[in-house]
Protein backbone atom coordinates (compact mmCIF):
# COMPACT_ATOMS: atom_id res chain seq x y z
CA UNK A 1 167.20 -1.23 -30.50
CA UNK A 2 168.81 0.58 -33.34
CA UNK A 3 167.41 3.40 -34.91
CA UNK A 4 166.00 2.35 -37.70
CA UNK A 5 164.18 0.01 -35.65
CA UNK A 6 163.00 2.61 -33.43
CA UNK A 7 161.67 4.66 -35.97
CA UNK A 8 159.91 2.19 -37.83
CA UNK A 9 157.96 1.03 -34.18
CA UNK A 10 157.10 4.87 -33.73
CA UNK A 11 155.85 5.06 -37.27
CA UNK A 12 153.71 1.78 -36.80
CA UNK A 13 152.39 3.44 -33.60
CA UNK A 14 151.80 6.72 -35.28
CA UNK A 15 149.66 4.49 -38.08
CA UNK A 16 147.42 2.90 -35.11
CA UNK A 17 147.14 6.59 -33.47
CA UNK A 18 145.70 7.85 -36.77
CA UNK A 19 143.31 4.58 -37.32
CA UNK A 20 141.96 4.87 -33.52
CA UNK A 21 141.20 8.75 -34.39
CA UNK A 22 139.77 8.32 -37.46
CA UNK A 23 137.02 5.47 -35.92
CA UNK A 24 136.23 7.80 -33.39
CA UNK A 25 135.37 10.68 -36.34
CA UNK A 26 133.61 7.92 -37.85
CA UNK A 27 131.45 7.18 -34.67
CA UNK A 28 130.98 10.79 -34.25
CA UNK A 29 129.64 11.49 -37.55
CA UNK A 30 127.62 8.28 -37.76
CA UNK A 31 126.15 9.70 -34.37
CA UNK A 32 125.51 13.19 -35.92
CA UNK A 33 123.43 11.52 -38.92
CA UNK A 34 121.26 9.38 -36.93
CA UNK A 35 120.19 12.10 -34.33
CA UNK A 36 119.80 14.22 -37.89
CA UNK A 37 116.77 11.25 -38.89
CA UNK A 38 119.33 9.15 -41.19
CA UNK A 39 119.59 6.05 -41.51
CA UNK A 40 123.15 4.07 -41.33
CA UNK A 41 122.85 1.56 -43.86
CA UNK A 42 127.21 1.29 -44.22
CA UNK A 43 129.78 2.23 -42.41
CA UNK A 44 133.40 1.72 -44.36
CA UNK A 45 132.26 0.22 -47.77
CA UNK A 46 134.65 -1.18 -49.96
CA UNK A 47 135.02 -1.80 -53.47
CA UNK A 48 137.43 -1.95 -56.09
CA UNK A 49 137.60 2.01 -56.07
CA UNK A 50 138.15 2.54 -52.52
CA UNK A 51 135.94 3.03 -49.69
CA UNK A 52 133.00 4.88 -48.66
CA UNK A 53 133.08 5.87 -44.56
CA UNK A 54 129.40 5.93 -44.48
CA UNK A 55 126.34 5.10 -46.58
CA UNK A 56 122.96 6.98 -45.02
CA UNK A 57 119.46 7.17 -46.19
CA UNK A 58 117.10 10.43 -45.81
CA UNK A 59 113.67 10.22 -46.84
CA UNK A 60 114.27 7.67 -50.13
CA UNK A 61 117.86 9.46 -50.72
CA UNK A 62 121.35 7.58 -50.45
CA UNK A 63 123.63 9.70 -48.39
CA UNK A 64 127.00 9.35 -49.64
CA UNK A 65 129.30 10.84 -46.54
CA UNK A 66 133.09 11.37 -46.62
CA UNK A 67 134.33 11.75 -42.93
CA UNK A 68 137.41 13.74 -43.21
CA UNK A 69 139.65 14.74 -39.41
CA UNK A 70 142.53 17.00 -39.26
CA UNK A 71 143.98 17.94 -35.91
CA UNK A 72 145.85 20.69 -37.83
CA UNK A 73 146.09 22.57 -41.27
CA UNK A 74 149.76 21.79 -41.59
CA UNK A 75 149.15 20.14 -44.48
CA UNK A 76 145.70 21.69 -45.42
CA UNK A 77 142.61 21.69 -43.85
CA UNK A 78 139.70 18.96 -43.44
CA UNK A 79 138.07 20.65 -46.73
CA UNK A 80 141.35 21.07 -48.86
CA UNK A 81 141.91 17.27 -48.27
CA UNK A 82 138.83 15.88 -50.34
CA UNK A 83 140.24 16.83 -53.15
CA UNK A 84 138.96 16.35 -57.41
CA UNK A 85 140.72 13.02 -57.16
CA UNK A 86 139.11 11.62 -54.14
CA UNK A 87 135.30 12.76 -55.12
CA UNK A 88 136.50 10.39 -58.35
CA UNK A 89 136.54 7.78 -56.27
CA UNK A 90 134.16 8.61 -54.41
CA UNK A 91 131.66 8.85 -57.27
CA UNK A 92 132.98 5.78 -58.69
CA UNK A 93 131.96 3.77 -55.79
CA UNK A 94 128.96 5.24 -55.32
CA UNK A 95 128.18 4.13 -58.74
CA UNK A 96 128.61 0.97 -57.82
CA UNK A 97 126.63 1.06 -54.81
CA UNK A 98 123.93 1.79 -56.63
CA UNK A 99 123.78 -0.94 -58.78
CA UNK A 100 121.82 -2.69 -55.49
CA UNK A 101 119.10 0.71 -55.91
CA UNK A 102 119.60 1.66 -59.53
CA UNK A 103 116.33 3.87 -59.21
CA UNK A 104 117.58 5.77 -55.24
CA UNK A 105 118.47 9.78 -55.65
CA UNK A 106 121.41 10.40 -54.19
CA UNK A 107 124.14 13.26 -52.92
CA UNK A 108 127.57 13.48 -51.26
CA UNK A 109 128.18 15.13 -48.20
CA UNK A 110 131.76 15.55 -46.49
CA UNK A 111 131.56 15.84 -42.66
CA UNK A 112 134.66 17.99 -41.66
CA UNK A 113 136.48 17.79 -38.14
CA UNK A 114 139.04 20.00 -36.56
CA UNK A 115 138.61 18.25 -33.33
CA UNK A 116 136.74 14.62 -31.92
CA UNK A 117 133.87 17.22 -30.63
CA UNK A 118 130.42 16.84 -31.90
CA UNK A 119 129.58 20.48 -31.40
CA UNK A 120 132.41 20.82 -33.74
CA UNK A 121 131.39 18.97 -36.89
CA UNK A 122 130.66 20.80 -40.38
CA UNK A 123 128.27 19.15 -42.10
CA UNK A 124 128.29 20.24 -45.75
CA UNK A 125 125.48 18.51 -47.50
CA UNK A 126 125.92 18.29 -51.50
CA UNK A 127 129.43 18.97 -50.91
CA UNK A 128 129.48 17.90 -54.72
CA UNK A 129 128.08 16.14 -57.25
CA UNK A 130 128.69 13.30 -59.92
């Protein structure tokens, strides 16, 4: 194999690594919000303004959550990462969610990870707002 080839296969692997991790902070945090008293009503929604890793309910609110896992600060932390651009489309979305529950409160919360450990997730509830 030349190696081009091989670095294209390690990249491809590298991709699935990163994919497999992020499900599992998914899981976790989809874990963390049910044994909170939420309610998972979405997990990965899509639209035409990207995606939203989970959609919760608390007591007649929509939980907007942003799962967010860095295994290092090399290139910024879990926080620097959800940046003015991304709560865009983030709020965008949500918009659009909404047009099911036009009348349903709602807030965004970002669920940081420096590790796939539950006793490890920051839960920062109206992270920000639309």
């Amino acid at each position: 194999m030349n190696r081009a080839a091989e670095r294209a296969k390690r990249a491809i692997l590298g991709r699935a690594k990163r994919a497999e991790l992020g499900v599992r902070a998914e899981d976790l945090c989809a874990e963390l919000l049910r044994k909170a008293g939420l309610r998972v009503l979405a997990r990965n929604w899509r639209c035409r303004h990207g995606e939203i890793d989970l959609v919760a309910e608390e007591g007649g609110t929509l939980v907007f959550a942003e799962v967010r896992y860095r295994r290092n600060e090399r290139f910024g932390g879990a926080a620097e990462s959800v940046t003015l651009a991304k709560q865009g489309r983030l709020i965008a979305a949500a918009r659009l969610y909404l047009m099911r529950r036009p009348d349903a409160d709602c807030r965004f919360d970002v669920l940081l990870l420096d590790s796939l450990e539950t006793d490890r997730i920051r839960w920062i509830r109206n992270a920000f707002t639309a």
